[in-house]
Protein backbone atom coordinates (compact mmCIF):
# COMPACT_ATOMS: atom_id res chain seq x y z
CA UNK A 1 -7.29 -11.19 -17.14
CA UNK A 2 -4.37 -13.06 -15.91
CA UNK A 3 -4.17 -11.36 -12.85
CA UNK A 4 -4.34 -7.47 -11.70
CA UNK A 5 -3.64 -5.80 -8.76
CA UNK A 6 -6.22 -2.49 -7.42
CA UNK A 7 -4.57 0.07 -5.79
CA UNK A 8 -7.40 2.93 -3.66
CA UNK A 9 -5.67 5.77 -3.43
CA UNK A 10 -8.17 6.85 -1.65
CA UNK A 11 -7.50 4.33 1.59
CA UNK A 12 -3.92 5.94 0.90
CA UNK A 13 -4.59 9.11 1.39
CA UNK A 14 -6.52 8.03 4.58
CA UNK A 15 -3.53 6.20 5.93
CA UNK A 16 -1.52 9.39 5.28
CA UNK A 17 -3.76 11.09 6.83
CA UNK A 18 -3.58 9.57 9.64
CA UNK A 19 -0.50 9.24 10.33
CA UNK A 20 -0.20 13.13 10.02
CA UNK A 21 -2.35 14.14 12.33
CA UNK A 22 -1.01 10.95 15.15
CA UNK A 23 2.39 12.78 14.53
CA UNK A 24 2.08 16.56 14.17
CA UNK A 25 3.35 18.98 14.74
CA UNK A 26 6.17 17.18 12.94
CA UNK A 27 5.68 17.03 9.14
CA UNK A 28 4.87 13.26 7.35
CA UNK A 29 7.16 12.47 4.28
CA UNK A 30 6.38 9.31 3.23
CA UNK A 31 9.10 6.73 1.36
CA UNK A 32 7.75 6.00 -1.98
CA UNK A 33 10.78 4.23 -2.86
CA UNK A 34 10.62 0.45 -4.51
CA UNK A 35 8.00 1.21 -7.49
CA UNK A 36 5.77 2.63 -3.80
CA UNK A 37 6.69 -0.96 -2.03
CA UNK A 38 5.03 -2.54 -5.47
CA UNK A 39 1.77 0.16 -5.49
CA UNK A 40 3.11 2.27 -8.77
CA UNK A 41 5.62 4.62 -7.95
CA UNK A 42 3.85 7.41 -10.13
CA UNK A 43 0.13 7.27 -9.26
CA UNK A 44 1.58 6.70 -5.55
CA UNK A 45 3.39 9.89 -5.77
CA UNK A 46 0.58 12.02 -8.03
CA UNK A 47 -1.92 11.24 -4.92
CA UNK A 48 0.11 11.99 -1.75
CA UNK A 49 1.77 15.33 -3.29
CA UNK A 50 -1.12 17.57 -2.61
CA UNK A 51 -1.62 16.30 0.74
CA UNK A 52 2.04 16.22 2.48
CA UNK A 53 5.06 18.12 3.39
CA UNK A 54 7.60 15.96 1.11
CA UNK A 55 7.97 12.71 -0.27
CA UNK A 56 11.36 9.99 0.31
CA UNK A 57 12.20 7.74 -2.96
CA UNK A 58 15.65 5.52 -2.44
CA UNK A 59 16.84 6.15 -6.08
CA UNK A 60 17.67 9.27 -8.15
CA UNK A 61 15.98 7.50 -11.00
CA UNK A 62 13.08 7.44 -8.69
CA UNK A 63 12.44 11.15 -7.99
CA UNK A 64 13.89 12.46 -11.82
CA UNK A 65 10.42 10.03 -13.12
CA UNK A 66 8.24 11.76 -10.31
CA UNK A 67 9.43 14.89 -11.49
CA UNK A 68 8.96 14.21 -15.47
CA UNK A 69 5.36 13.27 -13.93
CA UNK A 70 4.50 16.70 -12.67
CA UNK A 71 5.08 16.02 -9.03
CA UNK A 72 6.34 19.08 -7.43
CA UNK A 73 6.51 18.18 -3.82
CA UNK A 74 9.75 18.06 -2.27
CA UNK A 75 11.61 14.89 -2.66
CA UNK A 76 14.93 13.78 -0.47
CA UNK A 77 16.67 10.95 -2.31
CA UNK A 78 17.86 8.23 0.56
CA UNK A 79 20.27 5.96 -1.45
CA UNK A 80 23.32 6.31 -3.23
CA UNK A 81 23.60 8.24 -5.94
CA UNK A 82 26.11 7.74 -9.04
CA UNK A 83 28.05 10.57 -9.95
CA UNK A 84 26.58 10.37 -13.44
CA UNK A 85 23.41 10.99 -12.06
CA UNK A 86 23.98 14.02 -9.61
CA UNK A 87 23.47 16.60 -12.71
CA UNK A 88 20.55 15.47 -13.43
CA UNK A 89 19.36 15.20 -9.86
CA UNK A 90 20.24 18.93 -9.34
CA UNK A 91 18.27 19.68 -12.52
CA UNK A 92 15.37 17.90 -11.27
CA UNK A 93 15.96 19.82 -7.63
CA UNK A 94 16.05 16.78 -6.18
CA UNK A 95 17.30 16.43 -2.25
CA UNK A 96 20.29 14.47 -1.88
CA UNK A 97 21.76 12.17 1.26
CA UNK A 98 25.39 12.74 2.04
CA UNK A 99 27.28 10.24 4.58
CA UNK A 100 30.64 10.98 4.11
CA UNK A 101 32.92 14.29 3.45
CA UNK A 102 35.16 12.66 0.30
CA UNK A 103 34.62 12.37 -3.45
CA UNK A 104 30.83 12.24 -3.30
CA UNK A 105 30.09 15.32 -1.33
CA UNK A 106 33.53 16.90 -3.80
CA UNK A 107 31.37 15.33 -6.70
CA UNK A 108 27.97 16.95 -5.72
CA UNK A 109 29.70 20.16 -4.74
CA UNK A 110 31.31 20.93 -8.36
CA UNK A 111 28.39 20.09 -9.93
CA UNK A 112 26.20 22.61 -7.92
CA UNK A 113 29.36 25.13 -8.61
CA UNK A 114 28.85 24.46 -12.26
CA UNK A 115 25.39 24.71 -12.46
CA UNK A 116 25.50 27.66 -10.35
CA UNK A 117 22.76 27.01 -7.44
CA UNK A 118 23.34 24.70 -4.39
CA UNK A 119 22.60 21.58 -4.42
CA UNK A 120 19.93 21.05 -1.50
CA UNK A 121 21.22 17.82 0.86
CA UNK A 122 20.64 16.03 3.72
CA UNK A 123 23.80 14.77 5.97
CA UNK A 124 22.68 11.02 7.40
CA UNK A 125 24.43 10.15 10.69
CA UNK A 126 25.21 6.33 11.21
CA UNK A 127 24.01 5.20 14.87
CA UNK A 128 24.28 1.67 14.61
CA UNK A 129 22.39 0.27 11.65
CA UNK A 130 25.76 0.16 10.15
CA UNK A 131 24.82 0.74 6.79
CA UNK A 132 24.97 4.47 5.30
CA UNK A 133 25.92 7.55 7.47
CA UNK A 134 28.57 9.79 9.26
CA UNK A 135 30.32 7.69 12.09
CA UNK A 136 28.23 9.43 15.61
CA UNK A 137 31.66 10.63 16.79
CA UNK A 138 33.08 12.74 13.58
CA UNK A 139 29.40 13.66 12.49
CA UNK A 140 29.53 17.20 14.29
CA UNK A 141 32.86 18.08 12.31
CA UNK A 142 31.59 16.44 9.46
CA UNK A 143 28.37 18.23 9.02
CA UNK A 144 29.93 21.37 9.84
CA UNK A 145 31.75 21.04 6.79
CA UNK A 146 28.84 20.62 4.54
CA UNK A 147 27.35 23.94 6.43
CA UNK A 148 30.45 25.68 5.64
CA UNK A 149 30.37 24.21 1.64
CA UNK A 150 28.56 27.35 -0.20
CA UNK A 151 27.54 25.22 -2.95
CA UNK A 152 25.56 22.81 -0.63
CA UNK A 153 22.50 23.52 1.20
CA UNK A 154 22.23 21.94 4.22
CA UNK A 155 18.41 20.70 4.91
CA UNK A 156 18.16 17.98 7.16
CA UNK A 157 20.20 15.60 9.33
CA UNK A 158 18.95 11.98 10.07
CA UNK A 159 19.23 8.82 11.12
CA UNK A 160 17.85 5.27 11.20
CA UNK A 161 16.50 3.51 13.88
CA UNK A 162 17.62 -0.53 14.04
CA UNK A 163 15.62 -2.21 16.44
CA UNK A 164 11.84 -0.50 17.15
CA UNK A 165 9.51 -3.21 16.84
CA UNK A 166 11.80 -5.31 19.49
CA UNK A 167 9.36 -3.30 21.96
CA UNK A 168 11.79 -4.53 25.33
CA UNK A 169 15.14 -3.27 23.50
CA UNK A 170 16.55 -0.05 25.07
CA UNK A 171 18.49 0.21 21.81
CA UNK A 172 16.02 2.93 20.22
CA UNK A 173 16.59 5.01 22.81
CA UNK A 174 20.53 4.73 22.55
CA UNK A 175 20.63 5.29 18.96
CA UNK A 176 18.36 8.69 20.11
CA UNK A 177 21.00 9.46 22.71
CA UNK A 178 24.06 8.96 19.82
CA UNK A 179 22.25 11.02 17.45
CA UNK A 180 21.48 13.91 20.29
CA UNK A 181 25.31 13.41 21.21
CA UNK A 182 25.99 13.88 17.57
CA UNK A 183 24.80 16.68 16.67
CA UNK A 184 24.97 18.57 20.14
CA UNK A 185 28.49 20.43 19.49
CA UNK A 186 26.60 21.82 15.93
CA UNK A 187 22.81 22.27 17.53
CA UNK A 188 22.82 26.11 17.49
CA UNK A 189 24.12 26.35 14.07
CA UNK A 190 21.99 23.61 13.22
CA UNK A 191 18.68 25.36 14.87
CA UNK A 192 19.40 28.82 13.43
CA UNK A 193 19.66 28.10 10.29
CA UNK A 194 16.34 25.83 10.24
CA UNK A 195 17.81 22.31 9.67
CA UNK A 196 15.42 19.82 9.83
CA UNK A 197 16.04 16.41 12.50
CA UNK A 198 14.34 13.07 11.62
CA UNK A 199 14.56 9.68 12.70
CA UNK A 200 11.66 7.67 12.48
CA UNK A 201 10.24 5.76 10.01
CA UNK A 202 6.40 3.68 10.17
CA UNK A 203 6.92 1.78 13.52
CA UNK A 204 8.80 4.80 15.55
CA UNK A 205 6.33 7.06 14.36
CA UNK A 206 3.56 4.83 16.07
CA UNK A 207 5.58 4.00 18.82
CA UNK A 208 8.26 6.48 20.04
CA UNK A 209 7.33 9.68 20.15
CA UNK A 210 10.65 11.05 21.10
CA UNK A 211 11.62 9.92 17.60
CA UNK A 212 9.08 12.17 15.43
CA UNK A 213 11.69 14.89 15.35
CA UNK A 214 10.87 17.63 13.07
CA UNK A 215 9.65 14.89 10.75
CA UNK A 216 8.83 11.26 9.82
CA UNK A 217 9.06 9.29 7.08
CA UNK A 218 6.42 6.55 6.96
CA UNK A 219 6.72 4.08 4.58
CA UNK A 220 5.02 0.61 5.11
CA UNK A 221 2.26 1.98 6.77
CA UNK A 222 1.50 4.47 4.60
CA UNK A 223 0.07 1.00 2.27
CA UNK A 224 -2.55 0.06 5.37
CA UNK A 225 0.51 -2.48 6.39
CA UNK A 226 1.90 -2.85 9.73
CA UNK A 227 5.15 -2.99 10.54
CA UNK A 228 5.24 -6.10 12.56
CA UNK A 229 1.96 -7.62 14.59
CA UNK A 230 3.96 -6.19 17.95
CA UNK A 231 3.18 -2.80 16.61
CA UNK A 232 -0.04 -2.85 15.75
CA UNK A 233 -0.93 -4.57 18.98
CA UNK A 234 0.66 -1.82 20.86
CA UNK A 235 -0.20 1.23 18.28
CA UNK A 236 -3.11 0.09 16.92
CA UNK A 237 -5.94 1.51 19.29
CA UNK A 238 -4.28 5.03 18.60
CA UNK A 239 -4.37 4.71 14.64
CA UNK A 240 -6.23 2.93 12.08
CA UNK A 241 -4.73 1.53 9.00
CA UNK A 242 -6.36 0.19 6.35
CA UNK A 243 -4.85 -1.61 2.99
CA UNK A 244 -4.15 0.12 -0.41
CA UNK A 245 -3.88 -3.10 -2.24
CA UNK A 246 -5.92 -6.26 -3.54
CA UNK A 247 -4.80 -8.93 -5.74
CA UNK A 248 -6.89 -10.87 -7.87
CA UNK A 249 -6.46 -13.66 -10.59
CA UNK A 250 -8.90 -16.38 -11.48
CA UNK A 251 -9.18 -20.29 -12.25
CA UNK A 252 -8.07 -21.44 -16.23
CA UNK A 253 -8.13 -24.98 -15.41
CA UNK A 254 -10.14 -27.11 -12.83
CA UNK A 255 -9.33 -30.82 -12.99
CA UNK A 256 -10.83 -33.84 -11.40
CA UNK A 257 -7.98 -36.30 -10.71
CA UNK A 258 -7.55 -39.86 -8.67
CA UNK A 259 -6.32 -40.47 -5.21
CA UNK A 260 -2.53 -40.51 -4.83
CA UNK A 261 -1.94 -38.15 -8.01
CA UNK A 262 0.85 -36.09 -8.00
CA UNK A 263 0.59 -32.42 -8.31
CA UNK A 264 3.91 -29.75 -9.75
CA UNK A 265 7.47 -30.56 -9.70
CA UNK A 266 8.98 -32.47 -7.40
CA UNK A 267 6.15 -34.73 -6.53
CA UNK A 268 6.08 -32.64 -3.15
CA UNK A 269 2.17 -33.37 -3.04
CA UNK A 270 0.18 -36.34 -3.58
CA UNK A 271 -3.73 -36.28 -3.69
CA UNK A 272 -4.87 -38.25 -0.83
CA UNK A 273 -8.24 -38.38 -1.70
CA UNK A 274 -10.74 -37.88 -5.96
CA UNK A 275 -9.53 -34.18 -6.06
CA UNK A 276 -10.18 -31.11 -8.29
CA UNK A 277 -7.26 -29.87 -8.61
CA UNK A 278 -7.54 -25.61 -10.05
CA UNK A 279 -4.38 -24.02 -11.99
CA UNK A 280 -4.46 -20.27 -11.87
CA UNK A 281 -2.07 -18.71 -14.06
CA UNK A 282 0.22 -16.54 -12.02
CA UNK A 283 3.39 -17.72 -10.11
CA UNK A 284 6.99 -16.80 -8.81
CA UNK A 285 7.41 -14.71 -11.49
CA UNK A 286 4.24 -12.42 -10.97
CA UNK A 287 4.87 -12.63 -7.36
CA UNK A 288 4.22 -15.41 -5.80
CA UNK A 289 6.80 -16.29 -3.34
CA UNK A 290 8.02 -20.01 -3.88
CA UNK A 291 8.23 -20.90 -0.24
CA UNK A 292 4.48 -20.91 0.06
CA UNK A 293 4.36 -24.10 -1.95
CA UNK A 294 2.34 -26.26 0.00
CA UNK A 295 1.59 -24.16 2.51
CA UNK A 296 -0.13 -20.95 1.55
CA UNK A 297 -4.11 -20.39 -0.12
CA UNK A 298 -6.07 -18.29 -2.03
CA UNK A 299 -10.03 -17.34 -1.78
CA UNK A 300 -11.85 -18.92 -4.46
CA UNK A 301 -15.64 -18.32 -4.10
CA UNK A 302 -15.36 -16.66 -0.36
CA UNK A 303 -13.29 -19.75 0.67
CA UNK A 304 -9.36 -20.52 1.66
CA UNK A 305 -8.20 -23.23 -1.80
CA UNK A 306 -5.03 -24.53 -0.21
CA UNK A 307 -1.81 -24.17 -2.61
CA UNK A 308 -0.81 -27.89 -3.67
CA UNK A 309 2.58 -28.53 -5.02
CA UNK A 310 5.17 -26.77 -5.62
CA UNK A 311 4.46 -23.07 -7.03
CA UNK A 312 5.82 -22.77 -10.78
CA UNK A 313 7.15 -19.97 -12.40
CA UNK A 314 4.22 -19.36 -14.19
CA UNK A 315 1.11 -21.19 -12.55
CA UNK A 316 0.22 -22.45 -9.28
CA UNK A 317 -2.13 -25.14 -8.27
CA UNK A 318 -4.89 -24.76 -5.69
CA UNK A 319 -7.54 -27.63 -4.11
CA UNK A 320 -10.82 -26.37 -4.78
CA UNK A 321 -12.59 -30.24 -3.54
CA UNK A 322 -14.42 -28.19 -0.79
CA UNK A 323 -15.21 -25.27 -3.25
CA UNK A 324 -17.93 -27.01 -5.96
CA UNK A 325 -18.93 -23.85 -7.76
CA UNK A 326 -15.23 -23.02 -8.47
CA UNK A 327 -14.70 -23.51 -12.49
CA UNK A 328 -12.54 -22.06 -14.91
CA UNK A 329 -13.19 -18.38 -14.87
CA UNK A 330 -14.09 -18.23 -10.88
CA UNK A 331 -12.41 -15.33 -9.49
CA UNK A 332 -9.41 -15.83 -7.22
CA UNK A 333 -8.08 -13.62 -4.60
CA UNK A 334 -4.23 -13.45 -3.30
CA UNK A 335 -4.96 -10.09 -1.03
CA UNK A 336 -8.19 -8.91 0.02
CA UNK A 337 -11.78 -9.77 0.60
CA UNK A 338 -14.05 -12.35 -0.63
CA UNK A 339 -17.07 -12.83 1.37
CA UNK A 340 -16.14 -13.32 5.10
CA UNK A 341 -12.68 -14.60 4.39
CA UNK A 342 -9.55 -12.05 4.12
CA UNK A 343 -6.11 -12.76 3.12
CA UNK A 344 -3.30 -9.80 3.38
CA UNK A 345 0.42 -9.31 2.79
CA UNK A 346 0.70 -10.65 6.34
CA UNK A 347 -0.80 -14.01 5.76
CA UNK A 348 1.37 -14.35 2.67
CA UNK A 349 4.52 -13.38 4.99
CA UNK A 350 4.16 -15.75 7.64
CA UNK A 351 3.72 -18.86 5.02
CA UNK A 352 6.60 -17.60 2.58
CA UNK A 353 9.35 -16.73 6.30
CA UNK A 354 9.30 -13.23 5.44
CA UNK A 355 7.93 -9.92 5.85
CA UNK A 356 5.01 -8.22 4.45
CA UNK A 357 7.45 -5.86 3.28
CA UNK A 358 9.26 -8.25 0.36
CA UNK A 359 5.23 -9.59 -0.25
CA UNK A 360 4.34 -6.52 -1.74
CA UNK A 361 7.73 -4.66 -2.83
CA UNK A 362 8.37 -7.83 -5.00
CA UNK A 363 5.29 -7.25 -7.03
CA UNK A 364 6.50 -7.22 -10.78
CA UNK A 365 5.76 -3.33 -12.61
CA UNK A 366 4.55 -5.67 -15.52
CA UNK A 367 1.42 -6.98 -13.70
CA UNK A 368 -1.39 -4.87 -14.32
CA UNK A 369 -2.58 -1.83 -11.96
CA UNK A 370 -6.33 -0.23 -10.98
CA UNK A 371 -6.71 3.25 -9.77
CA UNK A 372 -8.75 4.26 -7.50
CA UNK A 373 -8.31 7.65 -7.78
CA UNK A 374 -8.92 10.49 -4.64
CA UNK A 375 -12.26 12.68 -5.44
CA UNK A 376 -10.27 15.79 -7.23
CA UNK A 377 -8.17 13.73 -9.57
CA UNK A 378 -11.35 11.84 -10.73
CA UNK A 379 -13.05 14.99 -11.43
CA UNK A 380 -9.69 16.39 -13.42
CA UNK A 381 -9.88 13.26 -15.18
């Protein structure tokens, strides 16, 4: 084993769970997009159909290989898609995201013409992310022309919030306002003919209940990850989260070396003290961000080995002087338990500057991935 990464789909389906009842009556579809934020896009998907109302991928691509895989759950594509690829997202009756009343919504409504069925969509409303969406003050007339398009279905109208884990910002509760103010000169049309409202993603869901709309769409939580340590200290006595994911390598090398060696490129470390010095074979390209180097550790033995030197592409280099049983062999955790000692996507975020977010999206498709699969599927199995 070089390294391998165990996903329990059943703490998934727990987190899901959970979330679903914290939010009902509106309906949980959670964002599976980014290979299932580095959790395997088709397991990920396989295990939460059965259980929720629909399921959010970013990428055509994404829901077309969720569909070859059997899943027949709704699925709303939130990204762009190429107009190459809006056949075969209609084929796969795939939910698409319109923003803007030009070529692409011309694009998706000839193909739906063609193929002679409409193409189901959701119109996105842009309230001050600034990203995708319908400017606020044209989306009424805008939408209204996607309503009035026979060859589109009209599903669901959204937006996306900017600024919820900045718990003293009033700006949630303008973008709320925009997107009420939005869609108010549309909201019988939009009521009788059952179109769907949503807004909130992990952190709103938890925190702003005004947001839950008709739905959510969790997606970092949905992994046992929260959004930001201001939301689980707010949220978390309401909900409990748990993570999907552990990470484990082990030691190849374990090396006793001098004071005032140098360890990795750049002679960023020196040994200041007889060392053992532990290579594990895993680095920025399985995942590991670089800006830990010298700063972040792994369990080895139910005990933090700091990271020494800088982290290589392929290997990094722990100190395992404290840790005498560690050898060549000893198991090594990234994220997860070992013993009394935890380390989780968080820990590796706050060493590498980032989020938990990138920690686990970033997680290469090549390194290996263990099931464990919900009750039913291991009996179909």
């Amino acid at each position: 084993m070089i390294a391998d990464v165990e996903i329990d789909l059943r703490v998934l389906r727990h987190n899901v769970e959970q979330l679903a009842t914290l939010v009902f009556p509106s309906a949980t579809w959670p964002v599976i997009k980014a290979n299932a934020y580095g959790h395997g896009l088709i397991e990920v998907g396989r295990a939460l159909a059965p259980v929720v109302d629909g399921i959010c991928v970013y990428r055509a691509s994404e829901g077309i290989a969720l569909r070859e895989a059997g899943v027949a759950a709704p699925i709303l594509v939130l990204g762009p898609i190429e107009p190459r690829e809006l056949e075969a997202a209609h084929r796969a009756q795939l939910t698409v995201t319109l923003w803007e009343t030009g070529s692409y919504r011309a694009d998706a409504a000839r193909i739906a013409r063609r193929r002679g069925t409409p193409l189901r969509v959701h119109a996105k409303v842009d309230t001050g992310v600034t990203r995708l969406g319908l400017d606020a003050p044209r989306a009424s007339s805008a939408i209204a022309e996607l309503l009035d398009d026979p060859h589109l279905h009209v599903e669901g109208v959204f937006t996306h919030l900017a600024a919820v884990e900045e718990l003293e910002s009033a700006f949630t509760f303008e973008q709320l306002m925009r997107f009420e103010s939005a869609l108010a000169p549309i909201d019988g049309v939009l009521r009788e003919r059952g179109v769907r409202r949503h807004s909130a993603a992990s952190a709103a869901a938890m925190l702003v209940p005004q947001s839950r709309l008709d739905l959510v769409r969790p997606g970092i939580a949905t992994y046992g990850i929260w959004p930001s340590p201001q939301t689980q200290a707010t949220a978390g006595g309401s909900i409990e989260l748990a993570p999907v994911l552990s990470w484990h390598t082990q030691l190849v090398v374990v090396r006793d070396v001098e004071a005032g060696r140098s360890v990795g490129y750049g002679c960023t470390y020196y040994t200041t003290r007889p060392s053992r010095i532990a290579v594990v074979p895993i680095g920025y390209a399985e995942g590991i961000p670089r800006a830990v180097s010298n700063t972040g550790a792994m369990l080895v033995h139910g005990r933090r080995a700091p990271i020494v030197g800088r982290v290589c592409m392929d290997v990094t280099m722990l100190d395992v002087t404290e840790i005498p049983q560690a050898q060549p062999g000893s198991r090594v955790t990234l994220i997860g338990s070992d013993g009394d000692e935890v380390l989780t996507a968080d820990h590796w975020a706050q060493w590498a500057d980032t989020i938990s977010y990138e920690i686990v999206a970033r997680l290469p498709e090549t390194v290996p991935r263990r099931y464990l699969m919900p009750m039913e599927a291991a009996t179909k199995g």
